[in-house]
PDB file of N, CA and C in Angstrom:
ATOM      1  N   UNK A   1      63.639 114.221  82.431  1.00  0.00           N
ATOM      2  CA  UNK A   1      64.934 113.988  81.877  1.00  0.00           C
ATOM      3  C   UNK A   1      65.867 113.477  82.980  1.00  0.00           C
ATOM      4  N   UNK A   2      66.644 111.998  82.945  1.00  0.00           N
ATOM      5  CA  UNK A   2      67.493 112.073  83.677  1.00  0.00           C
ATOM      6  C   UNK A   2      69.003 112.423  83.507  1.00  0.00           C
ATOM      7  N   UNK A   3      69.702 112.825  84.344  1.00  0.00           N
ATOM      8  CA  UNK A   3      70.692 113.334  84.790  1.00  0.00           C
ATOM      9  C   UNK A   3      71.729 112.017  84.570  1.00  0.00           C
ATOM     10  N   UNK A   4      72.764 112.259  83.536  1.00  0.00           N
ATOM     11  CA  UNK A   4      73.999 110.961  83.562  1.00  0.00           C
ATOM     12  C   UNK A   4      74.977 111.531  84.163  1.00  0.00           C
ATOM     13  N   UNK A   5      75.419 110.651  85.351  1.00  0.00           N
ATOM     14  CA  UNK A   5      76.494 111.367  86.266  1.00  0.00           C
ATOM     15  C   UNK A   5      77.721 110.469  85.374  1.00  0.00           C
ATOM     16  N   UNK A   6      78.950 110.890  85.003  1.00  0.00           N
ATOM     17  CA  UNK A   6      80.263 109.819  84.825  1.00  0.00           C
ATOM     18  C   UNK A   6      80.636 108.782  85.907  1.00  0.00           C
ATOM     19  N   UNK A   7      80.764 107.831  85.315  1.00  0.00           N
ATOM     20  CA  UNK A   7      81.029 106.705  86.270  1.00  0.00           C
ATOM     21  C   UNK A   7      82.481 107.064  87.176  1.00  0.00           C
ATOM     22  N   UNK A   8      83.265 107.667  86.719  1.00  0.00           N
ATOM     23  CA  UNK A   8      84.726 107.921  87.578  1.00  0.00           C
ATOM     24  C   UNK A   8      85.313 107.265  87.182  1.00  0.00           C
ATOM     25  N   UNK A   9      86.447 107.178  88.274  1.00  0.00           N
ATOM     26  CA  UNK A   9      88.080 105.941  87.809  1.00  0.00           C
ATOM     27  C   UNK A   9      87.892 104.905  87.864  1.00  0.00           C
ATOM     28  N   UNK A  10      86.341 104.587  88.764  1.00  0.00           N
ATOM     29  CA  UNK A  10      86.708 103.254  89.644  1.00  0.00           C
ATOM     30  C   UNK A  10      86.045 102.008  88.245  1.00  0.00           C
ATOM     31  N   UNK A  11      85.284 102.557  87.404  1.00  0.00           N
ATOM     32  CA  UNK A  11      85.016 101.611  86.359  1.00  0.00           C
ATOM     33  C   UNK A  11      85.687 100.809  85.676  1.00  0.00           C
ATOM     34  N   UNK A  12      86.879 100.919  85.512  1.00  0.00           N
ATOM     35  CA  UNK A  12      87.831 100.797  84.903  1.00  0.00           C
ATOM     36  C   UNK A  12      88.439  99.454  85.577  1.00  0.00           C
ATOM     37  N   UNK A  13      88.780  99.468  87.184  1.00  0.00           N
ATOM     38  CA  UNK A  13      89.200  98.942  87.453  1.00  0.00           C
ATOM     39  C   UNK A  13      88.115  97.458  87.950  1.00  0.00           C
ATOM     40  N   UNK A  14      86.630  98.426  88.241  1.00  0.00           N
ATOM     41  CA  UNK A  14      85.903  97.298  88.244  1.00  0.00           C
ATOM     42  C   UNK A  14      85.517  96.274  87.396  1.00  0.00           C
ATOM     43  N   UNK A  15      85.237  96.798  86.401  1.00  0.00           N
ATOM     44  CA  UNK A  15      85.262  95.625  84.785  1.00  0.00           C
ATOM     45  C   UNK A  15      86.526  94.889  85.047  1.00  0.00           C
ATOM     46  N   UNK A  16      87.566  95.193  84.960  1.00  0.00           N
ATOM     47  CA  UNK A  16      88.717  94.247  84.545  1.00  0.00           C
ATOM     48  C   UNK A  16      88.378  93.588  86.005  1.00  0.00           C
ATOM     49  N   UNK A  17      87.920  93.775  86.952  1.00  0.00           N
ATOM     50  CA  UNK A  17      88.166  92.526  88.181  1.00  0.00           C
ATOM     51  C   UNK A  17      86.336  91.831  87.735  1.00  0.00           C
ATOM     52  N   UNK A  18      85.841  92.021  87.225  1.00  0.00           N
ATOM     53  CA  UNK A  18      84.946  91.372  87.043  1.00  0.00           C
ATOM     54  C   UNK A  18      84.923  90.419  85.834  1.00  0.00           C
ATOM     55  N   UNK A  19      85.295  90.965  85.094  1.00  0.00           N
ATOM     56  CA  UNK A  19      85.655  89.883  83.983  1.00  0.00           C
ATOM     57  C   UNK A  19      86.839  88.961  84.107  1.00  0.00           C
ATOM     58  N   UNK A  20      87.720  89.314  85.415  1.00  0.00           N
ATOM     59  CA  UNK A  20      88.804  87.795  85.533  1.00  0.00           C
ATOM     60  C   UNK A  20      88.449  87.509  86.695  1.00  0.00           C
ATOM     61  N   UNK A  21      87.253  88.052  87.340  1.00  0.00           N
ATOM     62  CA  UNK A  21      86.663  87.086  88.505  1.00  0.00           C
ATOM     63  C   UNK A  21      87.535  87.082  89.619  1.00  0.00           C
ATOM     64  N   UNK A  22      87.653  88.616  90.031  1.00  0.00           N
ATOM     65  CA  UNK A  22      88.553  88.470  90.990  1.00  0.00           C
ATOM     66  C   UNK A  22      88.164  90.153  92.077  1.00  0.00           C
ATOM     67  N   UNK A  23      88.136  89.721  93.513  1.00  0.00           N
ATOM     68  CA  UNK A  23      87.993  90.136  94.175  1.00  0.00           C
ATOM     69  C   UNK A  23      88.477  91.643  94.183  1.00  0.00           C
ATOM     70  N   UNK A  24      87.978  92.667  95.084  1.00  0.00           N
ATOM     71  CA  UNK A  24      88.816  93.959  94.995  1.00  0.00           C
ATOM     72  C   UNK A  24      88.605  94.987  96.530  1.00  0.00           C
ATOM     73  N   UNK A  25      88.973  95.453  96.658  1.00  0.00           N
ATOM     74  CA  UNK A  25      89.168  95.938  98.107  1.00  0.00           C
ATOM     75  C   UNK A  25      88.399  97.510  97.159  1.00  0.00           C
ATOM     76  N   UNK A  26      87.461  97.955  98.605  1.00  0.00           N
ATOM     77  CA  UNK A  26      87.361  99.129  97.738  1.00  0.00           C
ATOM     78  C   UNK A  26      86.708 100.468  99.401  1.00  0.00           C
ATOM     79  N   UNK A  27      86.862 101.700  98.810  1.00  0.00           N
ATOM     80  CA  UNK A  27      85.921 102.378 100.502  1.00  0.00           C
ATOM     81  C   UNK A  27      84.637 103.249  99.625  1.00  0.00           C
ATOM     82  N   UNK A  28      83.845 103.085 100.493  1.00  0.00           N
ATOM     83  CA  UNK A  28      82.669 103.323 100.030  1.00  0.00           C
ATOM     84  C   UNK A  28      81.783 104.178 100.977  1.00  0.00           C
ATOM     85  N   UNK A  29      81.574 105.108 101.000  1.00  0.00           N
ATOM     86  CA  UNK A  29      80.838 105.976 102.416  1.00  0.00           C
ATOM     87  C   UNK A  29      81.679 105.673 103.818  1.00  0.00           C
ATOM     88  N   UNK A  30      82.747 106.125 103.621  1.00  0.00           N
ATOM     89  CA  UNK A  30      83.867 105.757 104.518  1.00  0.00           C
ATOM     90  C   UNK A  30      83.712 104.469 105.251  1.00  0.00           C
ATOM     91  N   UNK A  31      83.560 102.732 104.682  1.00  0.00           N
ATOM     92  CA  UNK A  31      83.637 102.192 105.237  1.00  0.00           C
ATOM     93  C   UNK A  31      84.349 101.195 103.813  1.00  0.00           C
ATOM     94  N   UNK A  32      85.798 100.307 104.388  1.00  0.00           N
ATOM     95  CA  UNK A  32      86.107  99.643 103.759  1.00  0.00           C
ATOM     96  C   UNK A  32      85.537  98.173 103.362  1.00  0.00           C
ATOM     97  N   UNK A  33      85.505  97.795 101.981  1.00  0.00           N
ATOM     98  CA  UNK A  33      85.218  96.613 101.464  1.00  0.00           C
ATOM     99  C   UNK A  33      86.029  95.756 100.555  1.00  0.00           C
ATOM    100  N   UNK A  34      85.268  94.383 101.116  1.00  0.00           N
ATOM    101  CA  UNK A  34      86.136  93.349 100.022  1.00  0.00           C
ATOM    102  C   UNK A  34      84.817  92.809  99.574  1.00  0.00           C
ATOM    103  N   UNK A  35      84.715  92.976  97.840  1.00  0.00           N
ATOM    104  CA  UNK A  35      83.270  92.425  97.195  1.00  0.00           C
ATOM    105  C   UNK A  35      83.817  91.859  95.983  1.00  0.00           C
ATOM    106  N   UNK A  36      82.894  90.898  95.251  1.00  0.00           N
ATOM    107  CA  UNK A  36      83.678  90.228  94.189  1.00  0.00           C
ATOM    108  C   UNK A  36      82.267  91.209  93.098  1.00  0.00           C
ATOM    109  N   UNK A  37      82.539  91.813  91.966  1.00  0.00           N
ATOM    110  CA  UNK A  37      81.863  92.523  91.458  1.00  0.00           C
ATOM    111  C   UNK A  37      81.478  91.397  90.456  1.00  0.00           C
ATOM    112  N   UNK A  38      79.730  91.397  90.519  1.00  0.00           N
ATOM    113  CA  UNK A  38      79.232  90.810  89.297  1.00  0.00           C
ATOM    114  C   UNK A  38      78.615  91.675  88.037  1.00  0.00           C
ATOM    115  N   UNK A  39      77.897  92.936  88.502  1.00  0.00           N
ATOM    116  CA  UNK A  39      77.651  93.817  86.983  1.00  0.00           C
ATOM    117  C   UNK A  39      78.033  95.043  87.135  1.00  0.00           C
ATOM    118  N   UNK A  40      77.704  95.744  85.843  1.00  0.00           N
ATOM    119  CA  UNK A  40      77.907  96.886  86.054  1.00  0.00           C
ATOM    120  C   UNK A  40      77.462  97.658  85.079  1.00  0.00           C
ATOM    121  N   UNK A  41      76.326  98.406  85.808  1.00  0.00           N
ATOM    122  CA  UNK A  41      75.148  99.478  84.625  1.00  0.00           C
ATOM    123  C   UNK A  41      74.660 100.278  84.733  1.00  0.00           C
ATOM    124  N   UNK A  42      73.892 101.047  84.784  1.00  0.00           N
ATOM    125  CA  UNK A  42      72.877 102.232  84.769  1.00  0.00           C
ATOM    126  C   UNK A  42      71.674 102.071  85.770  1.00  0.00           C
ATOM    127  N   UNK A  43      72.164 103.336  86.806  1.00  0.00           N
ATOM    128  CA  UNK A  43      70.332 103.423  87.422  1.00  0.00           C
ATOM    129  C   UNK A  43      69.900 104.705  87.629  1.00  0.00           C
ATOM    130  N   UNK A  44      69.313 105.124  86.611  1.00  0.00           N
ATOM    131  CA  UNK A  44      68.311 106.229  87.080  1.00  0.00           C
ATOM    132  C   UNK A  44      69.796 107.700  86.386  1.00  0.00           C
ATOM    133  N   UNK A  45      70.655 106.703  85.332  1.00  0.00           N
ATOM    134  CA  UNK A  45      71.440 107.578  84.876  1.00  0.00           C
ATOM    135  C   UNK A  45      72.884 107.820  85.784  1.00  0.00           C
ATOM    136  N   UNK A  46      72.804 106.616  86.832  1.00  0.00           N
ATOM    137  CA  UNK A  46      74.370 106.542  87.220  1.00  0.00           C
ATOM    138  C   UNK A  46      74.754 105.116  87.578  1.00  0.00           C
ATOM    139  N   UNK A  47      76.081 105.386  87.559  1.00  0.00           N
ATOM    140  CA  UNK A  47      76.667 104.452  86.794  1.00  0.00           C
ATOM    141  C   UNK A  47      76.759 103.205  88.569  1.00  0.00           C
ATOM    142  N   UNK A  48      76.273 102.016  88.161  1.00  0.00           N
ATOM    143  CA  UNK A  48      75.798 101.163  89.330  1.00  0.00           C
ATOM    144  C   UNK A  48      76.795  99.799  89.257  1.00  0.00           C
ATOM    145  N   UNK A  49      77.346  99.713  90.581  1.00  0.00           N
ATOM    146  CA  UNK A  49      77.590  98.285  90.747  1.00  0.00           C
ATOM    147  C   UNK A  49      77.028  97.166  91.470  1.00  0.00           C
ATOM    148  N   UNK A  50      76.902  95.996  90.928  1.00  0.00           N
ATOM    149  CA  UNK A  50      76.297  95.006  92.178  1.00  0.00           C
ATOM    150  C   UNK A  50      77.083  94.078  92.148  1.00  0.00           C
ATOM    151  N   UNK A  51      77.584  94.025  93.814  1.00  0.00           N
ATOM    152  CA  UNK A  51      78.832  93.104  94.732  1.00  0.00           C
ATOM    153  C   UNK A  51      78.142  92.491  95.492  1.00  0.00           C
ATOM    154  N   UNK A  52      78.655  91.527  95.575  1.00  0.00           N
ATOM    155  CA  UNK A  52      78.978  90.323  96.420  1.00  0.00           C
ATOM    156  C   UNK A  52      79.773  90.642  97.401  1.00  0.00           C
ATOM    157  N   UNK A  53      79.626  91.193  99.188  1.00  0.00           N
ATOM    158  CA  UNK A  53      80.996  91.599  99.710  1.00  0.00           C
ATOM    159  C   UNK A  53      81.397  89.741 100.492  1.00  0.00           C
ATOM    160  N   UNK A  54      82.388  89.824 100.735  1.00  0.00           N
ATOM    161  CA  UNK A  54      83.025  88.879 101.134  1.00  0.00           C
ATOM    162  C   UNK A  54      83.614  89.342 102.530  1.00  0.00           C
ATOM    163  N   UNK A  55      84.095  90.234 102.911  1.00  0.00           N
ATOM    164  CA  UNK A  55      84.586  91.009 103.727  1.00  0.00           C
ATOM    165  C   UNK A  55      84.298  92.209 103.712  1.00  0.00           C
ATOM    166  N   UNK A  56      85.464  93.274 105.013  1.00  0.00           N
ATOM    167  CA  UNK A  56      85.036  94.411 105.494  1.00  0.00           C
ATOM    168  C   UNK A  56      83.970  94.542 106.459  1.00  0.00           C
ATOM    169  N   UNK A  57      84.094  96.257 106.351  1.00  0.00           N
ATOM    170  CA  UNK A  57      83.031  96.652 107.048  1.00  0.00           C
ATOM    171  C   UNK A  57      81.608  97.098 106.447  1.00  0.00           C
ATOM    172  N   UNK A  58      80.648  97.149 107.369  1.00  0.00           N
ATOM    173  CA  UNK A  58      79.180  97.184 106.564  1.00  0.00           C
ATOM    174  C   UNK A  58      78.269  98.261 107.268  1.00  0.00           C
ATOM    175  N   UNK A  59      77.202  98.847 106.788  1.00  0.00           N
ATOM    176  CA  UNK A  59      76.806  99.776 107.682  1.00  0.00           C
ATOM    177  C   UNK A  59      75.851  99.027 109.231  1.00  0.00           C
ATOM    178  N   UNK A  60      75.758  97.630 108.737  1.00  0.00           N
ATOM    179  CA  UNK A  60      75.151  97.484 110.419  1.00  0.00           C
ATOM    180  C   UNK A  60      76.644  96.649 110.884  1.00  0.00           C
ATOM    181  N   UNK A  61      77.570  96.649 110.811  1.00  0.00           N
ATOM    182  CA  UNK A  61      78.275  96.240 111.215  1.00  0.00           C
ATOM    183  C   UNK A  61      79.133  94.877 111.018  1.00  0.00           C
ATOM    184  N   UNK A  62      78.009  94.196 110.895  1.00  0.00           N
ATOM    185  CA  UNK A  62      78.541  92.632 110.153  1.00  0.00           C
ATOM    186  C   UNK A  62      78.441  91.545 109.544  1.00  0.00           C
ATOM    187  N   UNK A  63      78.861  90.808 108.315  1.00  0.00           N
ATOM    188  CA  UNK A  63      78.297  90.688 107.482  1.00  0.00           C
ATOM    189  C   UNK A  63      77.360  89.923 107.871  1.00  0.00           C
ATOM    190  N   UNK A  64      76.129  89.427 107.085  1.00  0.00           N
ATOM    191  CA  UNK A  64      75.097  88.832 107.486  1.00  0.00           C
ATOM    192  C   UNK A  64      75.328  87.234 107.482  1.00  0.00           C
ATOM    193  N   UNK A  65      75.221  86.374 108.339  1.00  0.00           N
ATOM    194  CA  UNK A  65      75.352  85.266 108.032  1.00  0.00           C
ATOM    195  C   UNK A  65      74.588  84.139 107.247  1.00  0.00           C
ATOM    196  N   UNK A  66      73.835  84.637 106.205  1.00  0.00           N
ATOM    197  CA  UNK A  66      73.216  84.118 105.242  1.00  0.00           C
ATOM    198  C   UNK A  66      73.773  84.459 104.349  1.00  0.00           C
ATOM    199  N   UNK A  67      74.303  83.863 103.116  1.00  0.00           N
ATOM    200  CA  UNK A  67      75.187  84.262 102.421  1.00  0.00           C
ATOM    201  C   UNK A  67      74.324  84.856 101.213  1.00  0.00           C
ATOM    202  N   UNK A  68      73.060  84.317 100.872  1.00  0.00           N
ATOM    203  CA  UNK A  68      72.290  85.373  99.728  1.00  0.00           C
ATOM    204  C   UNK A  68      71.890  86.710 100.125  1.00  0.00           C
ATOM    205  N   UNK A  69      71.949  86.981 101.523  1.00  0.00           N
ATOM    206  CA  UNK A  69      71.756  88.652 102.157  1.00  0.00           C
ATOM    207  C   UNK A  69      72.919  89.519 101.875  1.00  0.00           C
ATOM    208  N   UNK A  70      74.203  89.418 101.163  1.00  0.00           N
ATOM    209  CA  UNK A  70      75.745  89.918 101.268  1.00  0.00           C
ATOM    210  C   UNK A  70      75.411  90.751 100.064  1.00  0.00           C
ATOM    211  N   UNK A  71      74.696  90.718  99.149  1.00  0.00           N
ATOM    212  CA  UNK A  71      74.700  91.758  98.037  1.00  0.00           C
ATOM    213  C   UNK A  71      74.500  93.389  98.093  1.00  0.00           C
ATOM    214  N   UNK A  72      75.215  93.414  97.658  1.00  0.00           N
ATOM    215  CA  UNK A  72      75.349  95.218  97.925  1.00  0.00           C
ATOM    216  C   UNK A  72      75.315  96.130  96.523  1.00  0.00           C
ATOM    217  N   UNK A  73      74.512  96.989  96.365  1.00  0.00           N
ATOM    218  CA  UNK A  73      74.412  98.033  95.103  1.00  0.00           C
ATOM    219  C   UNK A  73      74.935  99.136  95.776  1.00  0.00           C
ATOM    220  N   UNK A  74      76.264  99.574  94.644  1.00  0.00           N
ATOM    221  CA  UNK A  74      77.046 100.584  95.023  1.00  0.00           C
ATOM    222  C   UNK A  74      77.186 101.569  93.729  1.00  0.00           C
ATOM    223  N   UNK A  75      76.921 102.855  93.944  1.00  0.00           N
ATOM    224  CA  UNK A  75      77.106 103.827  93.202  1.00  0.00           C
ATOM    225  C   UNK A  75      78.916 103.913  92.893  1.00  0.00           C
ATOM    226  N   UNK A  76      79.196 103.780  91.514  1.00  0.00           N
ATOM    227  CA  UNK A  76      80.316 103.990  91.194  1.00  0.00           C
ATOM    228  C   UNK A  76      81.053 104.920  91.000  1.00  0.00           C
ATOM    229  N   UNK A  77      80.252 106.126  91.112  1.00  0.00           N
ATOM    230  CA  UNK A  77      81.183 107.691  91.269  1.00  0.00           C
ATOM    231  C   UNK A  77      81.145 107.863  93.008  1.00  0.00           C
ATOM    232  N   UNK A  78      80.532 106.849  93.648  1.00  0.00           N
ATOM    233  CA  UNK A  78      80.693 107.228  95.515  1.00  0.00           C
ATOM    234  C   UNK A  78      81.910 106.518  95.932  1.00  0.00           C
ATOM    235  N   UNK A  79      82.214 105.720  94.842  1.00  0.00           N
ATOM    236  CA  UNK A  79      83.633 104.679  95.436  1.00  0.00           C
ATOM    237  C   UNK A  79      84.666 105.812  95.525  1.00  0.00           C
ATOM    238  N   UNK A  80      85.515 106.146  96.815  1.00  0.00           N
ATOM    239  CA  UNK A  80      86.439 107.389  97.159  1.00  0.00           C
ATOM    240  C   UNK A  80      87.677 106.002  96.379  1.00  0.00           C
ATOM    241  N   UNK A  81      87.623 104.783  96.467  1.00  0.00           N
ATOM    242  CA  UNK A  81      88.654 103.778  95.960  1.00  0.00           C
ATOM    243  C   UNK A  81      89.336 102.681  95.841  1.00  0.00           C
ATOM    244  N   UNK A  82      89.490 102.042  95.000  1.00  0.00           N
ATOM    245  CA  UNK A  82      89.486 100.290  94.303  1.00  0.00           C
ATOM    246  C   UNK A  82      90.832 100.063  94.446  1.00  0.00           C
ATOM    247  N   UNK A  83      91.029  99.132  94.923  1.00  0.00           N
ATOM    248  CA  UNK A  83      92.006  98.492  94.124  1.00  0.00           C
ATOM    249  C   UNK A  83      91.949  96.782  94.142  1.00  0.00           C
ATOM    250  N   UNK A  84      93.420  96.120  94.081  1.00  0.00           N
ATOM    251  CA  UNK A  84      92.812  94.432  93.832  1.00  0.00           C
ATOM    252  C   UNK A  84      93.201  94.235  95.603  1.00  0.00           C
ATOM    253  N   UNK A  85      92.042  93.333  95.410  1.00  0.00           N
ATOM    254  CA  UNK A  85      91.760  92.548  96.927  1.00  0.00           C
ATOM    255  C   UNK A  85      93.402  91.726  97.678  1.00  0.00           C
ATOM    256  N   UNK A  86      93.355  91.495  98.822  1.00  0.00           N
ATOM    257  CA  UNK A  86      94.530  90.438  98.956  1.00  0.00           C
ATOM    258  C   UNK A  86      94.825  89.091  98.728  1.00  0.00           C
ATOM    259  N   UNK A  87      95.304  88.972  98.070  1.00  0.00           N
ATOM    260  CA  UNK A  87      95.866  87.731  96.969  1.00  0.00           C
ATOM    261  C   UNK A  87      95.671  86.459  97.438  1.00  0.00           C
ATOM    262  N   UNK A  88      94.905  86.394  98.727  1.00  0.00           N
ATOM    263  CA  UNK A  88      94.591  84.978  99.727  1.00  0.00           C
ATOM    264  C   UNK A  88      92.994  85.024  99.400  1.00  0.00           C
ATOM    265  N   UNK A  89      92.299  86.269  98.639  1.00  0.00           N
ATOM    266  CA  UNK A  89      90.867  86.250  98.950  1.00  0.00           C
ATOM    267  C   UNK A  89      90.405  85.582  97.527  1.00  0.00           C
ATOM    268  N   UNK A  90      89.466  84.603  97.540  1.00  0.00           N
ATOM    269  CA  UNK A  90      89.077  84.021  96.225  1.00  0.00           C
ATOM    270  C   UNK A  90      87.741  84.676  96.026  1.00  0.00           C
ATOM    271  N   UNK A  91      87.208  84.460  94.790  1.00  0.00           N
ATOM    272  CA  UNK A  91      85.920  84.691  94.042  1.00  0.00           C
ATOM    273  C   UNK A  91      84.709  84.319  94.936  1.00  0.00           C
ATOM    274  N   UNK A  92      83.685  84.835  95.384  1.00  0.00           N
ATOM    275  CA  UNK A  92      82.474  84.535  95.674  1.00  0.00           C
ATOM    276  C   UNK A  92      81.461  85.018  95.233  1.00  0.00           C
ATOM    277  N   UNK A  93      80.064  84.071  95.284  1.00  0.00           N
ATOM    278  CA  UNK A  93      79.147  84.570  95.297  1.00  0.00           C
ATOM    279  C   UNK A  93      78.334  83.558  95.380  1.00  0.00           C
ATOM    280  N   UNK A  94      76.488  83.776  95.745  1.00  0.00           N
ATOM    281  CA  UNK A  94      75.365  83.183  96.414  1.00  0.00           C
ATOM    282  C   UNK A  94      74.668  82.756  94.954  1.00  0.00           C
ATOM    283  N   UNK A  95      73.856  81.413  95.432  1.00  0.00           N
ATOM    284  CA  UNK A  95      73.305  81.019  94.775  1.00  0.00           C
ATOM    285  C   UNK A  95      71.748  81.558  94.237  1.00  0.00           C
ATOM    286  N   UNK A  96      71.435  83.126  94.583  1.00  0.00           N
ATOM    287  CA  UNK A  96      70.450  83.449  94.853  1.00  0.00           C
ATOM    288  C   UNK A  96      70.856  84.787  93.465  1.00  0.00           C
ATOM    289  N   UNK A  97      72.177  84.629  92.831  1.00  0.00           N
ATOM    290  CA  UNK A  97      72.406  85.903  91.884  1.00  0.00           C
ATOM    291  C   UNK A  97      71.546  85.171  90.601  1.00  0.00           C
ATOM    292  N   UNK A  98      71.344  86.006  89.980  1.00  0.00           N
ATOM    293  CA  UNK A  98      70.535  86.295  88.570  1.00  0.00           C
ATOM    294  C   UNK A  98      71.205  87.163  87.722  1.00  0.00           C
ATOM    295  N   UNK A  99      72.095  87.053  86.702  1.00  0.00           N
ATOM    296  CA  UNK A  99      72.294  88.134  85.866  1.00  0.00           C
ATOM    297  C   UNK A  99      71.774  88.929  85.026  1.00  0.00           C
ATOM    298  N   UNK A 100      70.001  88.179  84.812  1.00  0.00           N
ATOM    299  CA  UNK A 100      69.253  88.890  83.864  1.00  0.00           C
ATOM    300  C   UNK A 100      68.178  89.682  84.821  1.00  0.00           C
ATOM    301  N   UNK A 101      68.669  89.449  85.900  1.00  0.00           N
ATOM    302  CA  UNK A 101      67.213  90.101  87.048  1.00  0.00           C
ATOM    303  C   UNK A 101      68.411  90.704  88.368  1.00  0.00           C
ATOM    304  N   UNK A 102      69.426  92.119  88.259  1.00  0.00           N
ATOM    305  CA  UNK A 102      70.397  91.838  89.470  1.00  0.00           C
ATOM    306  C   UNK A 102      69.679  92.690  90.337  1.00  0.00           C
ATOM    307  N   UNK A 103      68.733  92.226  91.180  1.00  0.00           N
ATOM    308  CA  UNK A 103      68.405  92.234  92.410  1.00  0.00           C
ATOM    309  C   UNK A 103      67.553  93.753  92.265  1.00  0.00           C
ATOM    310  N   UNK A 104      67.479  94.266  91.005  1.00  0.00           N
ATOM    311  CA  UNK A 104      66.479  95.819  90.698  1.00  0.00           C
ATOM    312  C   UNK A 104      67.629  96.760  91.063  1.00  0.00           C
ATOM    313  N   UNK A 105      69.068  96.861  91.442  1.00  0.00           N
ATOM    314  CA  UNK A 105      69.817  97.372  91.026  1.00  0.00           C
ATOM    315  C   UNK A 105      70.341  98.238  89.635  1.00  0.00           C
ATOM    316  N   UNK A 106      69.805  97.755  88.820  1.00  0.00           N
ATOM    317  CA  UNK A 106      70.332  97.990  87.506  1.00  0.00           C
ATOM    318  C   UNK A 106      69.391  98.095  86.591  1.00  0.00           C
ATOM    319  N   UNK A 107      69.027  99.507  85.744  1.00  0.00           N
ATOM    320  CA  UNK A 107      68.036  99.448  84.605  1.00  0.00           C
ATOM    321  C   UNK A 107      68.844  99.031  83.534  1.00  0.00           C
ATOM    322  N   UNK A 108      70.050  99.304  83.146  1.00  0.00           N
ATOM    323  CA  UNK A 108      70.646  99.015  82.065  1.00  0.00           C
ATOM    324  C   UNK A 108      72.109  98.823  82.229  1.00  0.00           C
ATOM    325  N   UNK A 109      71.839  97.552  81.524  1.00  0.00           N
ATOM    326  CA  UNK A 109      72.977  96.442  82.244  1.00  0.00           C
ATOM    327  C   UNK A 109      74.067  96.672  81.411  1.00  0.00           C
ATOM    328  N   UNK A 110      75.108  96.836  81.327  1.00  0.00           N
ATOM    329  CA  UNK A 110      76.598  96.953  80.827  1.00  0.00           C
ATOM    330  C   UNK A 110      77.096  95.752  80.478  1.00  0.00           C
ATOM    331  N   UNK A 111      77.322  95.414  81.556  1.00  0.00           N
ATOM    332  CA  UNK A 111      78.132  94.284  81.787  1.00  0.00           C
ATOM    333  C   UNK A 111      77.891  92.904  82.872  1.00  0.00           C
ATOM    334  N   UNK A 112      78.024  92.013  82.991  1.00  0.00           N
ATOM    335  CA  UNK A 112      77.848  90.961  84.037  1.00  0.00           C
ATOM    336  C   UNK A 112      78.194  89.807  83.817  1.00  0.00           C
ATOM    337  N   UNK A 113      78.712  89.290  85.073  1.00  0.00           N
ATOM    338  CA  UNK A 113      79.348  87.841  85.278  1.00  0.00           C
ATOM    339  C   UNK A 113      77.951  86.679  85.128  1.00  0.00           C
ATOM    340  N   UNK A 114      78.351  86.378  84.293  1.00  0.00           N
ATOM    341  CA  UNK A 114      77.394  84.911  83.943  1.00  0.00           C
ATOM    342  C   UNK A 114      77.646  83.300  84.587  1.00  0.00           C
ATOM    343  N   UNK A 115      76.943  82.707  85.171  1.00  0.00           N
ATOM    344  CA  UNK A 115      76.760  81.682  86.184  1.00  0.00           C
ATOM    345  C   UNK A 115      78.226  80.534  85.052  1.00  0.00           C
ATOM    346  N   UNK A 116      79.109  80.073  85.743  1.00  0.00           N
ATOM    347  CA  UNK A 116      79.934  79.031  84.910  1.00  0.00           C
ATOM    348  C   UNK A 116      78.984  77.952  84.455  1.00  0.00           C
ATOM    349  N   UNK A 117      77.687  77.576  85.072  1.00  0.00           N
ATOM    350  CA  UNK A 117      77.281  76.289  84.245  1.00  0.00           C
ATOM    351  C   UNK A 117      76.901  76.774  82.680  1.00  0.00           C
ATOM    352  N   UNK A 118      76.968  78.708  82.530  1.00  0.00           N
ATOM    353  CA  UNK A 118      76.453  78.736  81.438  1.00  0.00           C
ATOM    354  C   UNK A 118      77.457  79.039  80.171  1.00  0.00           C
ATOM    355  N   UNK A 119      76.740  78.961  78.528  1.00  0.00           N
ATOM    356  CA  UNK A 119      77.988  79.014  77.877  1.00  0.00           C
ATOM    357  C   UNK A 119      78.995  80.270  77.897  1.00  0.00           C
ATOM    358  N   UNK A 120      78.317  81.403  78.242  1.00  0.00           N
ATOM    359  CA  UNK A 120      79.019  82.638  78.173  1.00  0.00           C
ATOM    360  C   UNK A 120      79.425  82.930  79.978  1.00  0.00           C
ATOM    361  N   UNK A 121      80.567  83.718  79.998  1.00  0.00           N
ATOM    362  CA  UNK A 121      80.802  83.830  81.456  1.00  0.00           C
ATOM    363  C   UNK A 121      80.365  85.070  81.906  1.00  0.00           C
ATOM    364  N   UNK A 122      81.056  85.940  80.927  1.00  0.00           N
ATOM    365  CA  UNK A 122      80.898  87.524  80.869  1.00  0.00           C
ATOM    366  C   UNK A 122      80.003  87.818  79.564  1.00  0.00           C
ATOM    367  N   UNK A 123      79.181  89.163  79.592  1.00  0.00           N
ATOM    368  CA  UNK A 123      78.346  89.637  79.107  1.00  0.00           C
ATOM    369  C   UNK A 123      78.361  90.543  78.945  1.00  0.00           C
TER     370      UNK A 123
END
């Protein structure tokens, strides 16, 4: 049987920056981030995000300079807290995302940003 932990506050604020495609500042195992959030679902019965960071800090220190290595799966009840990014930071993300495959992050998908060449954006 698995265990459903509540996603917390930070869901709330992550959907709405994911569905207008917009960056968010957030701390995460005491280290601050700037990630542009593409889904948001279920793993193993808690509640999962997968970002794109753009900035911040990282646990080896810095971001990787390959830009399809920047993806990060973050537990959404570990976020201590969100808010919106600074108003100079735009939308990113690598040409290496998949919304129907996010990186084995996610058994059950909620929600996710869909590629603009396609007809739907959000999901």
């Amino acid at each position: 049987m698995i265990t459903v932990i509540a996603p917390g506050p930070a869901w709330g604020t992550l959907e709405a920056a994911l569905r207008e495609r917009r960056p968010v500042r957030l701390s995460y195992h005491g280290r601050l981030r700037t990630v542009c959030p593409h889904a948001l679902g279920w793993k193993n019965g808690k509640a999962m995000l997968l970002a794109y960071q753009i900035g911040g800090q990282t646990s080896t220190g810095s971001l990787p300079a390959d830009p399809r290595q920047r993806w990060r799966n973050l537990f959404v009840h570990e976020i201590d807290h969100v808010d919106a990014a600074d108003p100079s930071s735009t939308w990113e993300t690598a040409d290496n995302y998949n919304p129907a495959h996010p990186f084995n992050a996610i058994d059950h998908l909620s929600i996710a940003v869909v590629p603009s060449d396609s007809p739907a954006r959000v999901r």
